[in-house]
Protein backbone atom coordinates (compact mmCIF):
# COMPACT_ATOMS: atom_id res chain seq x y z
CA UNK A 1 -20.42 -3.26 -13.79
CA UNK A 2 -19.00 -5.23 -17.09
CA UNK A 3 -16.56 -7.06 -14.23
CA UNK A 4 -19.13 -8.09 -11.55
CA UNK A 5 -19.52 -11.17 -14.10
CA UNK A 6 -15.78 -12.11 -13.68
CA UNK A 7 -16.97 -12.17 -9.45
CA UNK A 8 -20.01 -14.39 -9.96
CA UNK A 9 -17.95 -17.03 -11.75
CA UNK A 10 -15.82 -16.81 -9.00
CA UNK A 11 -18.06 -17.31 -6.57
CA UNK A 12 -19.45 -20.29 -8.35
CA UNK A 13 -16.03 -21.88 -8.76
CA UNK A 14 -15.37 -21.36 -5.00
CA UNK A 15 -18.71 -22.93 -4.17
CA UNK A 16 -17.75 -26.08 -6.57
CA UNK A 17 -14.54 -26.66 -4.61
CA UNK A 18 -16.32 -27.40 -1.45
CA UNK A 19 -19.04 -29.68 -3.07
CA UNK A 20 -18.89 -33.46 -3.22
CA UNK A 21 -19.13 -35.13 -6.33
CA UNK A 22 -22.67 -36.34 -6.12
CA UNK A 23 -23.58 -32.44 -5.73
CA UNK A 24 -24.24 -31.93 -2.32
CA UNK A 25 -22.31 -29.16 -0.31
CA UNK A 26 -19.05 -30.15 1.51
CA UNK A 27 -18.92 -28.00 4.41
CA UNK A 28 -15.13 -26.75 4.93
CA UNK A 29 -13.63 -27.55 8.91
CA UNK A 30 -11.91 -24.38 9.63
CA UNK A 31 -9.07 -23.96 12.15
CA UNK A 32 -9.93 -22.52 15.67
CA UNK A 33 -7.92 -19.13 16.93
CA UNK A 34 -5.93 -19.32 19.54
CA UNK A 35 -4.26 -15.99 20.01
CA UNK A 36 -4.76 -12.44 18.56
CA UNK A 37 -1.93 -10.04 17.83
CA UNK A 38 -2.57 -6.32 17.41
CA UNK A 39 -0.84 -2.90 16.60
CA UNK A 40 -1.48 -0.38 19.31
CA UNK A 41 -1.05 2.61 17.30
CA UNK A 42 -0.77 5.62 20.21
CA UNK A 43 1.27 2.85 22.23
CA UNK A 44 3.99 2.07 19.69
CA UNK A 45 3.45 -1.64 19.90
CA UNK A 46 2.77 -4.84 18.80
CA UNK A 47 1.17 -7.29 21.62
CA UNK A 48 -0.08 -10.80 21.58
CA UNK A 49 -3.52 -11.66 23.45
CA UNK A 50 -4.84 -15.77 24.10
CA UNK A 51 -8.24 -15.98 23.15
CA UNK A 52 -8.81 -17.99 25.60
CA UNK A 53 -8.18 -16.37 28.23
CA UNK A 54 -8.67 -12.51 27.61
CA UNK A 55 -8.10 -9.28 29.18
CA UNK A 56 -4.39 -9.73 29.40
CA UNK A 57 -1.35 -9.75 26.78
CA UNK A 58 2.12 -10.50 26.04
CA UNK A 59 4.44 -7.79 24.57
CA UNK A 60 5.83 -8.93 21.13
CA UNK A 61 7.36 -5.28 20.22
CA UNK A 62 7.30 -1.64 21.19
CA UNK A 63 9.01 1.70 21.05
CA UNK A 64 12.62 0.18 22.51
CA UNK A 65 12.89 -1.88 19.28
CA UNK A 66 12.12 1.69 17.24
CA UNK A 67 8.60 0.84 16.43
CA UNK A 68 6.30 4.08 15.78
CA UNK A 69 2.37 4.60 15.10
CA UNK A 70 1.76 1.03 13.26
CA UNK A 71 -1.24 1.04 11.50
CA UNK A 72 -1.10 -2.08 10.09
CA UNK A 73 0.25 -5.44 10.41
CA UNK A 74 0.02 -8.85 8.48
CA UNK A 75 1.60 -12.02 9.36
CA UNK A 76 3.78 -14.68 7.77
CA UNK A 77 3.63 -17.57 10.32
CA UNK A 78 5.44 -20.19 8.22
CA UNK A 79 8.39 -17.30 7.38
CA UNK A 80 8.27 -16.16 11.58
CA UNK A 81 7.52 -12.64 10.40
CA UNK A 82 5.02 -9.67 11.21
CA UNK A 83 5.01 -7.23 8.84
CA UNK A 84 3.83 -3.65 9.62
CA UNK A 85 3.18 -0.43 8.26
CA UNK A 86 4.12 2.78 10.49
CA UNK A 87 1.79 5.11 9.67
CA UNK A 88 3.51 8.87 10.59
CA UNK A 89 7.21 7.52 10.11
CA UNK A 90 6.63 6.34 6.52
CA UNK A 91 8.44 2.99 6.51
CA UNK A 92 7.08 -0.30 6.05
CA UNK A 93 9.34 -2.60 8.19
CA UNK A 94 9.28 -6.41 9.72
CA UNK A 95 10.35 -8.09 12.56
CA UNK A 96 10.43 -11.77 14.15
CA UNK A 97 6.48 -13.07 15.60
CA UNK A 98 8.71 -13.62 19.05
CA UNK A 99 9.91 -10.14 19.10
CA UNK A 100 13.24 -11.50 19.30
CA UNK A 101 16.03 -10.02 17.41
CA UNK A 102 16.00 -6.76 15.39
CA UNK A 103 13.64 -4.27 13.41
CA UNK A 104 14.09 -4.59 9.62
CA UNK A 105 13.41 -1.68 7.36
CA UNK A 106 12.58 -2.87 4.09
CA UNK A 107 10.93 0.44 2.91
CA UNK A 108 10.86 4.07 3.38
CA UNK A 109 10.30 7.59 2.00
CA UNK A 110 13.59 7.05 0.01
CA UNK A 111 11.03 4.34 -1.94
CA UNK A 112 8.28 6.48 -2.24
CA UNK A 113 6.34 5.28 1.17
CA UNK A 114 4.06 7.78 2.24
CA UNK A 115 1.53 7.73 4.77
CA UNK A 116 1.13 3.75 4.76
CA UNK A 117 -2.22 2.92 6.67
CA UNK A 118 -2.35 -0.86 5.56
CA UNK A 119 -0.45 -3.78 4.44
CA UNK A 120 -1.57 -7.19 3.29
CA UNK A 121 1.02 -10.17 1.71
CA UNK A 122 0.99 -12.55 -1.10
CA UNK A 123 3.71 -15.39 0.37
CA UNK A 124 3.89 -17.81 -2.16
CA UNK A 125 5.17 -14.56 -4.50
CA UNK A 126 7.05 -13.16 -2.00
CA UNK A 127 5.07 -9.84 -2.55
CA UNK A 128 4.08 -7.62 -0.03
CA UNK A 129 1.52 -4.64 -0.71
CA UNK A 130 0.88 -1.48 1.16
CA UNK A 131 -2.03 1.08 0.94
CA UNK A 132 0.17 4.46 0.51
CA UNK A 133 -2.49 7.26 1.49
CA UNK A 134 -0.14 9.70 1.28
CA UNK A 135 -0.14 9.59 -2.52
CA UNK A 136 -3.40 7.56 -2.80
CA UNK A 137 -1.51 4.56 -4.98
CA UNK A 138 -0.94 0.79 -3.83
CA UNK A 139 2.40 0.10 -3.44
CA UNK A 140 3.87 -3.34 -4.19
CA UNK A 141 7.24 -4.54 -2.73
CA UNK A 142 9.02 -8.13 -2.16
CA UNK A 143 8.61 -9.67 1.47
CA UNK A 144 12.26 -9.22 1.77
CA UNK A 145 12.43 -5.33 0.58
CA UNK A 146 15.13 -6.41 -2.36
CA UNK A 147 13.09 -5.29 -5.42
CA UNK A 148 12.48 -1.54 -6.36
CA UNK A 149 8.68 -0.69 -4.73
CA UNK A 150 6.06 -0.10 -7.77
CA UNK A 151 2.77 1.17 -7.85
CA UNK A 152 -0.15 -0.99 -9.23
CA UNK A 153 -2.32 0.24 -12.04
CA UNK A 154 -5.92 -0.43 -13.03
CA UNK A 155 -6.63 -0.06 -16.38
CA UNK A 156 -3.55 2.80 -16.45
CA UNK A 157 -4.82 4.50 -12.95
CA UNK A 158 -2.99 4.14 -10.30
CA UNK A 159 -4.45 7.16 -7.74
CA UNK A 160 -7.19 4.65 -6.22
CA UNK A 161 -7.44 5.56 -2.55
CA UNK A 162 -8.26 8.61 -0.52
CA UNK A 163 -6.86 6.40 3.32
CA UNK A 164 -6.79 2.81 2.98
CA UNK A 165 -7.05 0.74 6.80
CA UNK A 166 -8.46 -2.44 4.59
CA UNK A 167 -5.80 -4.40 2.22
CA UNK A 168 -6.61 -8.12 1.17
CA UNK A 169 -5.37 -10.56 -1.20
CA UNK A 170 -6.95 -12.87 -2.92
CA UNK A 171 -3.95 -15.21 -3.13
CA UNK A 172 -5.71 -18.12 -5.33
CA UNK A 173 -7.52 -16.06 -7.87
CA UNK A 174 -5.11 -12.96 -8.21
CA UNK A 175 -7.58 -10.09 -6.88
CA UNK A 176 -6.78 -7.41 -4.30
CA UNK A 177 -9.61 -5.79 -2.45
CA UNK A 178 -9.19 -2.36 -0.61
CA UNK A 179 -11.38 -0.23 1.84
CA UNK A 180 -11.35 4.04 1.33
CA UNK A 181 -12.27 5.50 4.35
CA UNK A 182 -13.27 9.12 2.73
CA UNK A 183 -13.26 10.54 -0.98
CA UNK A 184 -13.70 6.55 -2.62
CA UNK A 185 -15.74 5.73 0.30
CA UNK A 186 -16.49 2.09 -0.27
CA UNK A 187 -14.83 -1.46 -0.81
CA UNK A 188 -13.68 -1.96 -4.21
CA UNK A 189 -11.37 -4.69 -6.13
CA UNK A 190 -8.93 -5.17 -9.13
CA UNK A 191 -6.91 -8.05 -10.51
CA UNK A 192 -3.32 -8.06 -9.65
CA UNK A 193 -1.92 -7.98 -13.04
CA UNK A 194 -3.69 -4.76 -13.94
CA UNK A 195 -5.99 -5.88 -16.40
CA UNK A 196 -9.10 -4.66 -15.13
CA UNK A 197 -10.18 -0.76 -13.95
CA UNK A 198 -10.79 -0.88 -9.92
CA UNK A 199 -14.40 -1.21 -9.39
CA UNK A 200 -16.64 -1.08 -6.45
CA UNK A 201 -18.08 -3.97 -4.97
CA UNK A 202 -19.80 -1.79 -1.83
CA UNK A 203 -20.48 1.94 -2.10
CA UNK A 204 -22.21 4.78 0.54
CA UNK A 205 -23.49 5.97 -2.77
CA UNK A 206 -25.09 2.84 -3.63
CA UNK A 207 -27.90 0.73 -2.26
CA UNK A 208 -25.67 -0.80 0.60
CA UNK A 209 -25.09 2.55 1.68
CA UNK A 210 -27.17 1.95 4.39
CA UNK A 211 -24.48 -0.56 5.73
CA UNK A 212 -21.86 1.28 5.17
CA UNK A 213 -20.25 4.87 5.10
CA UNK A 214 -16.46 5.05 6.19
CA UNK A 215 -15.36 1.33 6.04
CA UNK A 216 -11.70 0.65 8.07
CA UNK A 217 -10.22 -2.69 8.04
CA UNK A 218 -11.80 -5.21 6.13
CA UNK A 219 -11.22 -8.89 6.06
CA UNK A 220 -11.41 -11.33 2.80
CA UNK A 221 -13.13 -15.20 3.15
CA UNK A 222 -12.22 -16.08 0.48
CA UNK A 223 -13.78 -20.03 0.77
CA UNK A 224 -17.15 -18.29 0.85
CA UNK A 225 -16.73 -15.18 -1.35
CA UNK A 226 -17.10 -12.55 1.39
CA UNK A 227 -15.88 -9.59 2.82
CA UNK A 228 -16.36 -8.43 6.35
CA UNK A 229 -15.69 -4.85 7.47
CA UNK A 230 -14.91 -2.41 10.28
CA UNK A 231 -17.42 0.84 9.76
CA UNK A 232 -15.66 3.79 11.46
CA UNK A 233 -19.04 6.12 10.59
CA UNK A 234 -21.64 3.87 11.13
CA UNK A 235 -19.90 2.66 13.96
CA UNK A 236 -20.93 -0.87 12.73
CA UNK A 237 -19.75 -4.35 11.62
CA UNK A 238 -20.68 -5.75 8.47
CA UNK A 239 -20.59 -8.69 5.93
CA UNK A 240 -20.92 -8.46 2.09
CA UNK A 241 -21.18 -11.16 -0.54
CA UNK A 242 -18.66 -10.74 -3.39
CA UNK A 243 -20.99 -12.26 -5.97
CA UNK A 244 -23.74 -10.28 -5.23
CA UNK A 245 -23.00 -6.91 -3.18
CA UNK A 246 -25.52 -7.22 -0.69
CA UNK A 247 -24.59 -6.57 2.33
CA UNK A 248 -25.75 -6.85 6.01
CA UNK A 249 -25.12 -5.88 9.11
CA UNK A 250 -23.67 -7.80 12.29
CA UNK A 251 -23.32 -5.59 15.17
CA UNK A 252 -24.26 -2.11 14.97
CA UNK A 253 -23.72 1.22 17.59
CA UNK A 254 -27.41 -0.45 19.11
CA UNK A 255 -25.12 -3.71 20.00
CA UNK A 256 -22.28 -0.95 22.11
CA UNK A 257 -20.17 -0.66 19.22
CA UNK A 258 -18.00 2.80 18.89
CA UNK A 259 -15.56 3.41 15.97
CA UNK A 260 -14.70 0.49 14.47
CA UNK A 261 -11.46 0.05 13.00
CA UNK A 262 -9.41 -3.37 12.73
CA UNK A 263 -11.46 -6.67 12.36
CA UNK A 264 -10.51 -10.14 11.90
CA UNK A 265 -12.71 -12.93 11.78
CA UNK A 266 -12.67 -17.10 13.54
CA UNK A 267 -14.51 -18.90 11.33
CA UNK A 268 -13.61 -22.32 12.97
CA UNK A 269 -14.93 -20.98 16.35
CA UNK A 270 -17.71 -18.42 14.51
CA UNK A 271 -16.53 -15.61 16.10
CA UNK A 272 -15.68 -12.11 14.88
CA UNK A 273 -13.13 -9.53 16.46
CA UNK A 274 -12.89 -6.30 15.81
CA UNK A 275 -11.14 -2.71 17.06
CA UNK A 276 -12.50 -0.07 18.51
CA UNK A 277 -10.83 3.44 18.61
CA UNK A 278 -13.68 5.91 19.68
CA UNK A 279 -11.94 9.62 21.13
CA UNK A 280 -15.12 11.02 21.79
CA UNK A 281 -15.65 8.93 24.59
CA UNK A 282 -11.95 7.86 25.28
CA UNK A 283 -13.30 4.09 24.05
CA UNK A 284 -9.97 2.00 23.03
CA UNK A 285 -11.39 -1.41 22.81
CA UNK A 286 -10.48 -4.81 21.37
CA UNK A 287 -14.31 -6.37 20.99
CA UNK A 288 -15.86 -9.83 19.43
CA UNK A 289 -19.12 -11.52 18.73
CA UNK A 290 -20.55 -14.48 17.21
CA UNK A 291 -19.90 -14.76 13.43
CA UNK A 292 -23.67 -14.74 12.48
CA UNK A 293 -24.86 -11.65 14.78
CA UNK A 294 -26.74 -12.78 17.11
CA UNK A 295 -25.56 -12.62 20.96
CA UNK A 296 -24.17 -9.63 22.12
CA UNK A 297 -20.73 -7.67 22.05
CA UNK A 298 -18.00 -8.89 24.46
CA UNK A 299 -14.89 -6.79 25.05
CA UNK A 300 -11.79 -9.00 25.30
CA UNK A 301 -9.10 -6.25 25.71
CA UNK A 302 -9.07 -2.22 26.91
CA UNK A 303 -6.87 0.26 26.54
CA UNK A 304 -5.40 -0.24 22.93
CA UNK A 305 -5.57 2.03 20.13
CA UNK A 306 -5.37 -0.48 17.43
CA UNK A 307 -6.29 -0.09 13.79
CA UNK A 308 -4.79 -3.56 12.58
CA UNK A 309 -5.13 -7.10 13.98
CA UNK A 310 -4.86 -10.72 12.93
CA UNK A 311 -5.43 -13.68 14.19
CA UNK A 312 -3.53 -17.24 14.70
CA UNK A 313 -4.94 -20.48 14.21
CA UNK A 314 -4.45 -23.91 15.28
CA UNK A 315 -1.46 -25.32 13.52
CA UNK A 316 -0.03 -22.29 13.06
C-alpha cells in the first residue's frame, strides 16, 4: 500500500495536463479507429478488420510466412512493424503492418523465451517487453532483438506472473502494468527501473473481487489514469481507476458476453472492443460496445480465436 501514494500523484499530474490555466478541465480530442488488427491464435494469423464496415477482413500474415499460435501482438505504426509473441513456439518475432516481406525472429528459447502470452513496447527506448509465463518473469528486449533479453526485477523479485495475456506501458511516467490470469490473479504495477516491489492495483482477493477473477488482456489510458480489462472468469468487461482501485463493470455474461480475452478500447469514437474465446460453446468472437456501458454488445467479427488485438487510429 506505501506505493498507491506514488499513483494518486500521478493521477493528479495527469488530470493537471488536461486543465486550462484558469482551472477548468480541458477535455482531450482523441483520434477515431479506423481498423482493428488481431492474432487468431488456433488460425496462425494476423488479420486486419475496418471498423467501419465489419464482418469481413484482410489477411496481413499467416502460417505460409511461419507464423504459429500468436498470443499477442503490439504495434509500431511510425516503425511499420507488428510485433508478436507465439505462444507454443517460444519466439517473440516481427514482421511488416502490410505483411509484405519476411518474418523476423528477434527472440527465442536460445534467449530464455518461454511460453510468451503477451507483449507490449516502449518506442521511444526501443524496448520491447514480453510476459514469459513459462518462467513467470517479464522479459525485456530491444525492438530490433540486438541486446541480450533481461528479466525485470521488483524490489530483487523477478517471478511476478503465474500467465500474463495483459502487458502495458506507461511510456510517460515509466510504469508497467500486467494482468495474472491464475496464482497472482489480479492487475498489478511496478516502475520500470526496478525501484519499487510489484503491487496490486486490482485483486479477486480484495474488495473489487467482485469485478474481477481471471483478468486477460488489459488496456492502459493513460490520459485518464485507467485500466480496462478482459475477465476470462467472470466472463465480463471492466474499468478500474489507477488512483483509486475501484472498479466497475461494463458489460457482463447478462450483456452476451463469453470468455473474454483481448480488449482494446476507441476513446475518440467511445467504443470498446474486446475478444471472445469461449470452447464451451464453440463462441470465437470479436465483440464491442459503447465506452460507458450502456447499449448493448455488438459482434463485429466470428470465427477468430484471438487473445490479442489493437487498434489504429486516424493519422496513423
Amino acid at each position: 500500500m506505501k506505493y498507491i501514494p506514488s499513483l494518486v500523484v500521478l493521477a493528479a499530474s495527469l488530470f493537471f495536463l488536461t486543465s486550462c490555466g484558469d482551472g477548468v478541465p480541458k477535455p482531450i480530442v482523441f483520434p477515431k479507429a479506423t481498423h482493428l488488427y488481431f492474432a487468431d491464435y488456433a488460425g496462425k494469423k494476423v488479420g486486419l478488420m475496418d471498423v467501419n464496415t465489419p464482418g469481413s477482413f484482410t489477411l496481413i500474415a499467416d502460417e505460409s510466412k511461419g507464423l504459429d499460435t500468436i498470443s499477442g501482438i503490439a504495434i509500431d505504426f511510425i516503425g511499420g512493424k507488428i510485433y508478436a509473441a507465439e505462444e507454443m513456439k517460444n519466439q517473440i518475432i516481427r514482421f511488416n503492418v502490410d505483411g509484405t516481406g519476411s518474418v523476423e525472429v528477434l527472440y527465442d528459447e536460445s534467449d530464455s523465451v518461454n511460453i510468451p502470452t503477451s507483449i507490449a513496447l516502449h518506442v521511444s527506448s526501443n524496448s520491447l517487453y514480453w510476459g514469459n509465463s513459462g518462467t513467470g518473469q517479464i522479459k525485456k528486449g530491444t525492438m530490433d532483438g540486438t541486446a541480450a533479453a533481461e528479466s525485470l526485477r521488483f524490489n530483487g523479485v523477478d517471478s511476478v506472473i503465474y500467465y500474463s495475456y495483459g502487458l502495458a506501458v506507461d511510456k510517460k511516467n515509466e510504469w508497467i502494468y500486467f494482468s495474472d490470469l491464475s496464482g497472482f490473479a489480479g492487475i498489478w504495477a511496478g516502475r520500470l527501473d526496478g525501484k519499487s516491489s510489484r503491487f496490486s492495483l486490482f485483486s479477486k482477493y480484495s474488495e473489487n473481487g467482485t469485478v474481477l477473477r481471471n483478468p486477460s488482456a488489459i488496456f492502459l489510458d493513460e490520459e485518464n489514469a485507467k485500466i480496462y480489462w478482459a475477465d476470462e472468469g467472470l466472463k465480463s468487461i471492466s474499468v478500474g481507476s489507477i488512483a483509486t482501485s475501484t472498479s466497475t463493470f461494463l458489460f457482463n455474461y447478462g450483456s452476451g458476453v463469453n470468455r473474454a480475452d483481448g480488449i482494446a478500447v476507441d476513446r475518440g469514437s467511445g467504443k470498446v472492443y474486446w475478444t471472445e474465446t469461449d470452447p464451451s460453446n464453440d463462441s470465437y468472437v470479436i465483440a464491442r460496445g459503447n465506452l460507458d456501458g450502456t447499449g448493448t454488445r455488438e459482434v463485429v467479427l466470428q470465427g477468430v480465436e484471438s487473445y490479442s488485438i489493437a487498434l489504429k487510429f486516424e493519422g496513423q
